[in-house]
Protein backbone atom coordinates (compact mmCIF):
# COMPACT_ATOMS: atom_id res chain seq x y z
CA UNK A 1 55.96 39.66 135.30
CA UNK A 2 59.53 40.07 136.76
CA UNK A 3 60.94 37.87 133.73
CA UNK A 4 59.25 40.28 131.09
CA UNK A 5 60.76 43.20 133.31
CA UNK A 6 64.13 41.69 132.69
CA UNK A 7 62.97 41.07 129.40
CA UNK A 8 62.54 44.69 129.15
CA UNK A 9 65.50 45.97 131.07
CA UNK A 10 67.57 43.62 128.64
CA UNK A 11 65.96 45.59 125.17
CA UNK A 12 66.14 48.70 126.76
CA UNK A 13 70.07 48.19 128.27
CA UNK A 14 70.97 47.54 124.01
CA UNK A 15 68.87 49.76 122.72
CA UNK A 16 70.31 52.62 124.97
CA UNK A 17 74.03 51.42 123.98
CA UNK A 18 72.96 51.53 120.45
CA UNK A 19 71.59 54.80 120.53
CA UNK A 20 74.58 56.18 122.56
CA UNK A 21 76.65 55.35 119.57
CA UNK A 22 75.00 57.63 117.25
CA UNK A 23 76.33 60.90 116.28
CA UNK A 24 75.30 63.99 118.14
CA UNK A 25 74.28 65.36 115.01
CA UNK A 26 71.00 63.56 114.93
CA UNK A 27 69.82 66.10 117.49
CA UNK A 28 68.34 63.46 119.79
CA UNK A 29 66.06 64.99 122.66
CA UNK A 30 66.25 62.04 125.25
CA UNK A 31 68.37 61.55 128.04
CA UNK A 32 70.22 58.73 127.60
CA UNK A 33 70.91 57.15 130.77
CA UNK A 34 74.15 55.36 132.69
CA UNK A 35 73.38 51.72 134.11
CA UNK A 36 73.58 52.76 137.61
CA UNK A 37 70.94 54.99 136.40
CA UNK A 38 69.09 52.82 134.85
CA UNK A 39 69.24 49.96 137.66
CA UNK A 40 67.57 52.67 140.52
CA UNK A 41 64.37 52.96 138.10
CA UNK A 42 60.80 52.12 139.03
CA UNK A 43 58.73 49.91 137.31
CA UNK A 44 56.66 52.97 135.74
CA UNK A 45 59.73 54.45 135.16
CA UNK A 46 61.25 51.78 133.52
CA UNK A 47 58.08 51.87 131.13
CA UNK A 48 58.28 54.94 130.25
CA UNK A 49 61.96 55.11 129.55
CA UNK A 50 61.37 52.46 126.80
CA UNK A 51 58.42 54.26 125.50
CA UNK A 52 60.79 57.45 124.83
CA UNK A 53 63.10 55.41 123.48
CA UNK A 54 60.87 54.16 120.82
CA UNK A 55 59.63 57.02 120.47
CA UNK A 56 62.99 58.73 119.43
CA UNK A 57 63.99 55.66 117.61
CA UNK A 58 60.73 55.99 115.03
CA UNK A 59 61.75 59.83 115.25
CA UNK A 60 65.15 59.02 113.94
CA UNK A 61 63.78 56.03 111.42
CA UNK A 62 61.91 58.68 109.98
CA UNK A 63 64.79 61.30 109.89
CA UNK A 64 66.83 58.60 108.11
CA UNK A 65 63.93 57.85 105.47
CA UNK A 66 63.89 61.63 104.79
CA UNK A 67 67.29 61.83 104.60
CA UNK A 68 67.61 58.80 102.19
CA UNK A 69 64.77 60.32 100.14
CA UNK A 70 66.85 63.75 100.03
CA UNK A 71 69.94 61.73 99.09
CA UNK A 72 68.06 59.90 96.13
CA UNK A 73 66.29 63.22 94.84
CA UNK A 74 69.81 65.27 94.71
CA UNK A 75 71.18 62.28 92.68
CA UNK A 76 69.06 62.58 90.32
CA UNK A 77 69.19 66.57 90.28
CA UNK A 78 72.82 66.33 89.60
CA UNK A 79 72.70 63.70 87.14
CA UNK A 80 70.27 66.12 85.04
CA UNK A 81 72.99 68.97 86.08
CA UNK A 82 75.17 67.59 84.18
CA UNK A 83 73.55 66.18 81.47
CA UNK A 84 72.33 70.13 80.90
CA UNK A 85 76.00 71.22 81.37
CA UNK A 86 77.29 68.83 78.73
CA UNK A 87 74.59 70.11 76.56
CA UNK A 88 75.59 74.03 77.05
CA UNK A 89 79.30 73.12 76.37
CA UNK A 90 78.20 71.07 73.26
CA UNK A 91 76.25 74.43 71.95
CA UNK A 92 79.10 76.89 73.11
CA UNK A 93 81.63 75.26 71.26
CA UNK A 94 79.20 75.24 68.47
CA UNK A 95 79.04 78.90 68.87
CA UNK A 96 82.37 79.76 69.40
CA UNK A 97 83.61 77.78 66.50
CA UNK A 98 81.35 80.30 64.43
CA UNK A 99 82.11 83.45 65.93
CA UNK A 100 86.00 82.32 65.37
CA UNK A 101 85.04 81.97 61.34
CA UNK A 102 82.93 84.69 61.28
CA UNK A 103 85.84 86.91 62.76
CA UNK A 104 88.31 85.74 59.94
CA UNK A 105 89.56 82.43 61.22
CA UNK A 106 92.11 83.49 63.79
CA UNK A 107 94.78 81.86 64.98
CA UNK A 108 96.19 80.52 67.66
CA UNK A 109 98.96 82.36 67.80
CA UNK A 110 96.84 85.37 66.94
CA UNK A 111 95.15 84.56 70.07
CA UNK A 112 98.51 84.58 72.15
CA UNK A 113 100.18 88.09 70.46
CA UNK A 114 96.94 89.65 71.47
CA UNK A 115 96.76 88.23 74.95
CA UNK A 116 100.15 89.53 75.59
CA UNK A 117 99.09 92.80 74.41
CA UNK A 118 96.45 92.53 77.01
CA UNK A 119 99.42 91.19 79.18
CA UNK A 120 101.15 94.43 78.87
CA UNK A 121 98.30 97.07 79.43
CA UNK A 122 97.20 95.48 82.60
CA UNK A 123 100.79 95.96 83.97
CA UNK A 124 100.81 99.74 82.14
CA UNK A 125 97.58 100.44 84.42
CA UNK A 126 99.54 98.74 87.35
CA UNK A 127 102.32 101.28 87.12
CA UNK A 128 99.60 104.36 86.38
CA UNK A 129 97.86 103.27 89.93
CA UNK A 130 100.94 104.51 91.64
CA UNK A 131 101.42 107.97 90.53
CA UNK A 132 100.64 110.31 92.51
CA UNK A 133 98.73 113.41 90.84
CA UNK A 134 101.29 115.79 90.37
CA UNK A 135 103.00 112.84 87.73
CA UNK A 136 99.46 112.10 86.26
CA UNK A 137 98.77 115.99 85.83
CA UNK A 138 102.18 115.68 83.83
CA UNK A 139 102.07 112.67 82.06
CA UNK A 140 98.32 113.64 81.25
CA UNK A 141 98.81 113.61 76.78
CA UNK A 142 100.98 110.21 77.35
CA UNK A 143 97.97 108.63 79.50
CA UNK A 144 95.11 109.82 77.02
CA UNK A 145 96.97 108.49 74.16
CA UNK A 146 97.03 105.12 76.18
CA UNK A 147 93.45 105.10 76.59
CA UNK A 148 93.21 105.69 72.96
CA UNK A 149 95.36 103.00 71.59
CA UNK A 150 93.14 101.10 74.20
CA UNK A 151 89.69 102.07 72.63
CA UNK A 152 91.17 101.58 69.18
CA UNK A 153 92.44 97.84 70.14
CA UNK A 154 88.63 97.34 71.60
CA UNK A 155 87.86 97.66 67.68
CA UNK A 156 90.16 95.11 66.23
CA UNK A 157 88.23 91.78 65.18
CA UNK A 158 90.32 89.68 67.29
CA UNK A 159 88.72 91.71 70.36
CA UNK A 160 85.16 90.26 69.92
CA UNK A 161 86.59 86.71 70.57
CA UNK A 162 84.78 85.33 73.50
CA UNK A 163 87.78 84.46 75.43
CA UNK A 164 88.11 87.68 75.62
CA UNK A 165 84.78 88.75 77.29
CA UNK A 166 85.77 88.62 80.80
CA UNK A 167 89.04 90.73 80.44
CA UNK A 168 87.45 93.19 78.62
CA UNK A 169 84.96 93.95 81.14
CA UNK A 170 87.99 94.16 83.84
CA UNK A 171 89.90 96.51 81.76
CA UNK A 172 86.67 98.98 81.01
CA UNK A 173 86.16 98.96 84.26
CA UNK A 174 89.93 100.21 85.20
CA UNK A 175 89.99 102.48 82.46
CA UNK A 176 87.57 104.36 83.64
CA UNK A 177 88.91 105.12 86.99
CA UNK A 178 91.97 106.01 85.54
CA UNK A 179 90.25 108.47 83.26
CA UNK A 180 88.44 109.70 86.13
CA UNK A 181 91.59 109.56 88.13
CA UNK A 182 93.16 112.14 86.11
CA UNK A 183 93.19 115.72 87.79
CA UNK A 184 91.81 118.74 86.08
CA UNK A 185 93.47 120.83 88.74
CA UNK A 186 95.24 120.93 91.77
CA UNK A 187 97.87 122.84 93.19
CA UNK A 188 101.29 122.36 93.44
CA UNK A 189 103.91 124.30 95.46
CA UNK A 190 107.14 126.51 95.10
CA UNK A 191 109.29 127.87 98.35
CA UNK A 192 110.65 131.35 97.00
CA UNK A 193 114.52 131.46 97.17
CA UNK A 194 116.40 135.03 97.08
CA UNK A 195 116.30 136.56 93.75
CA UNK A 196 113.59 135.57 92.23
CA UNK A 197 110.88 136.87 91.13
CA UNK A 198 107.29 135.75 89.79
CA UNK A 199 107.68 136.14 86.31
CA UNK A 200 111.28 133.99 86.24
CA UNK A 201 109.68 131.55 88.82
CA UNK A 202 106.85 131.72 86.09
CA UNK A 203 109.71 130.99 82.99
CA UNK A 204 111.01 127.97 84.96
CA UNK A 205 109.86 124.84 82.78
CA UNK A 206 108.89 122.69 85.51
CA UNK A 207 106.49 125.89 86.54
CA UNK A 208 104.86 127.01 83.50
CA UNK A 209 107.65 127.36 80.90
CA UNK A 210 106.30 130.98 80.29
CA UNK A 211 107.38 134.42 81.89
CA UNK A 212 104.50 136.07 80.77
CA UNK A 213 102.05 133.66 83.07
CA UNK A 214 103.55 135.33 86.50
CA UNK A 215 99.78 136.37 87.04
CA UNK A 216 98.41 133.31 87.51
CA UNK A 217 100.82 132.75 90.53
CA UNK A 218 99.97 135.75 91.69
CA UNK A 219 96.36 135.49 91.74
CA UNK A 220 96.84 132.09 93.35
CA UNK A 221 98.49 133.76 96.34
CA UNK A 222 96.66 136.61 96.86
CA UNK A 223 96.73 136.15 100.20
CA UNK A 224 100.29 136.40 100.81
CA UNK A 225 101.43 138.56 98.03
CA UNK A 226 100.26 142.46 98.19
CA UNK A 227 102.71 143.56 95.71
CA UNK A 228 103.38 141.61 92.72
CA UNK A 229 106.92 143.63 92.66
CA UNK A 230 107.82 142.18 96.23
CA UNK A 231 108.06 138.61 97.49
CA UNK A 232 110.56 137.33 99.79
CA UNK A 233 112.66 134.19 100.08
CA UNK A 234 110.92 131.24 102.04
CA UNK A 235 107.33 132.30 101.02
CA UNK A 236 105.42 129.04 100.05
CA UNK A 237 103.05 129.72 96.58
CA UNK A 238 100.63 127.43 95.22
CA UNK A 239 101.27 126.45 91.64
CA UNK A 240 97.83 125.72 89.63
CA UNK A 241 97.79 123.15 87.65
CA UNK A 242 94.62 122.66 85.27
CA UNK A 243 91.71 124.98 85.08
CA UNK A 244 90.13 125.81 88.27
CA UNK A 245 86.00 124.74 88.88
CA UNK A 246 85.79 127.74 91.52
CA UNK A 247 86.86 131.11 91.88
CA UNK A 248 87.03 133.38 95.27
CA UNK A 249 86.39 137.14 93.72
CA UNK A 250 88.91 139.59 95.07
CA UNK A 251 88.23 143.20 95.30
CA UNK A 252 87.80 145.29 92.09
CA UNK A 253 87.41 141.88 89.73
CA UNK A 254 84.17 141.87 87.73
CA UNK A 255 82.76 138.77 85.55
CA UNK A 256 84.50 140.21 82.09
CA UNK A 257 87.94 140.44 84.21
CA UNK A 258 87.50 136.50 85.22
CA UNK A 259 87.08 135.06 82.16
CA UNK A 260 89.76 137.03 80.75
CA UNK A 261 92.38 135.11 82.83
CA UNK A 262 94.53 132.02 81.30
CA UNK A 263 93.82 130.02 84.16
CA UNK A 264 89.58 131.00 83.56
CA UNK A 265 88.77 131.27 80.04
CA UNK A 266 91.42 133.69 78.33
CA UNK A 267 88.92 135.18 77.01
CA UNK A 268 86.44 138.69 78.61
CA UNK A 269 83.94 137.69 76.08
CA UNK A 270 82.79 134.62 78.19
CA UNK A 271 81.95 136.10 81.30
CA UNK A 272 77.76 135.01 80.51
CA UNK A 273 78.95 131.46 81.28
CA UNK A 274 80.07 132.18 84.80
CA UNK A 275 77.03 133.95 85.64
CA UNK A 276 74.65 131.46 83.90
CA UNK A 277 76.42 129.34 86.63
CA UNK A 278 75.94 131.49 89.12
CA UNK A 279 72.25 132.67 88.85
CA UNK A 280 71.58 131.52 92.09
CA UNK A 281 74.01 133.85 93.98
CA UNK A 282 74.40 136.90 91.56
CA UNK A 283 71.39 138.59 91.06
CA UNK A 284 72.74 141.65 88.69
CA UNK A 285 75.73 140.51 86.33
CA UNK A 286 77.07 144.07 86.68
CA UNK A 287 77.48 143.61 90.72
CA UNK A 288 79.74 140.73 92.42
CA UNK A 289 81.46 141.14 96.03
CA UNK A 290 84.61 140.09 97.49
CA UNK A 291 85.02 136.46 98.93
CA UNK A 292 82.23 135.22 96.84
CA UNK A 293 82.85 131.57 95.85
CA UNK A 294 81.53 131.11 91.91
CA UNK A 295 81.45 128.39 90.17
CA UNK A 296 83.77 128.04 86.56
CA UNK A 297 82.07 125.86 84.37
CA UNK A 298 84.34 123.02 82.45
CA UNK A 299 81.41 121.84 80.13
């Protein structure tokens, strides 16, 4: 019995070596045990030590069969992978060699001019991402033409070519922030300097290159400015820019005097759109107060 013991405490001295050398990965759940260890174990113990450990060795077996198994089925998967893959690049080219005759038989170097055309719009939006909005608000005609000359390259032949495709979608997609980018008003600002007046501040061309527009400064500053006739050096006036969405009502302003301003709709006849806008806050056209907010509509 003692030489079968030995037996056993030789097997189960290798087989714990063994099993000490395999990764940690393998997520073993016995205790592995030092010699010392081992050598103060009881019989019973002894027996059931080498029952865990063949229990955790048929546990790992079968991990390792799985595993295998896994390994043989993902072999195959990717084999039929790429078999499909060659077969999708066999049909694109099929298809792209069509669409390229049905578009005219471009060139190569077609291909190229255009690309650098592309090339040369990306770094045009680039330098358009910058500006702030007072140089957008200026450069407002130049930048719509852009997006035109964009829309009309869109229709060119060359522009369906599937290479194409991707950048397409890229440059829609910046496009239209930059459209939506563009301000349809804000205010800028002008420090008053001694001897001026709103109607010359009005003439100056960076302003509004127009004397006769003085009153849209001064209904922009309301707030500061009591008498047209008087302002005074240092006084800070907003400069609109655009056509305003909202208007505050100041005393003795009705709906026909609104939409007679530039800035509104230059024109009295128009007042029904601001109070088809407004329907919810002015209940009788004929009566609006001061400090109401209304709505301008741009549509």
């Amino acid at each position: 019995m003692l030489h079968k013991l030995n037996q056993y405490g030789i097997k189960v001295l290798v087989l714990s070596i063994f099993l000490l050398a395999l990764p940690i990965i393998l997520c073993a759940d016995v205790r592995y045990l030092t010699e010392d260890e081992y050598q103060d174990l009881s019989k019973d113990e002894v027996i059931k030590y080498w029952e865990e450990l063949e229990n955790e060795m048929m546990m790992l077996q079968a991990r390792q069969e799985r595993a295998e198994t896994n390994i043989t089925e993902n072999e195959n998967r990717i084999a039929e992978i790429k078999v499909r893959i060659a077969e999708i690049d066999e049909e694109y080219d099929l298809i792209y060699t069509g669409i390229m005759d049905e578009l005219g038989g471009i060139t190569h170097s077609q291909l190229v001019n255009f690309q650098k055309k592309l090339d040369e719009i990306r770094s045009q939006l680039d330098y358009y991402d910058e500006m702030p909005n007072t140089d957008l608000y200026a450069n407002n005609d130049e930048i719509k033409t852009f997006i035109n000359n964009y829309e009309q390259m869109k229709a060119e032949n060359i522009a369906k070519a599937p290479k194409f495709i991707s950048e397409f979608k890229e440059l829609d997609r910046r496009f239209s922030k930059l459209d939506n980018a563009l301000p349809q008003y804000y205010e800028d600002t002008h420090t008053v300097v001694r001897g001026e007046f709103l109607s010359k501040i009005s003439s100056y061309k960076h302003i509004y290159n127009d004397p006769a527009k003085w009153g849209i400064i001064y209904r922009a500053n309301r707030d500061q400015i009591k008498d047209p006739d008087l302002i005074y050096p240092d006084q800070i006036f907003k400069i609109p820019r655009g056509l305003p969405t909202s208007w505050k009502v100041y005393k003795g302003e009705c709906l026909w005097t609104i939409a007679s301003y530039p800035e509104v709709f230059n024109s009295p006849f128009e007042w029904p759109k601001i109070y088809r806008a407004n329907k919810d806050k002015i209940k009788d056209p004929d009566l609006i107060y001061p400090n109401q907010i209304l709505r301008i509509p741009r549509n």
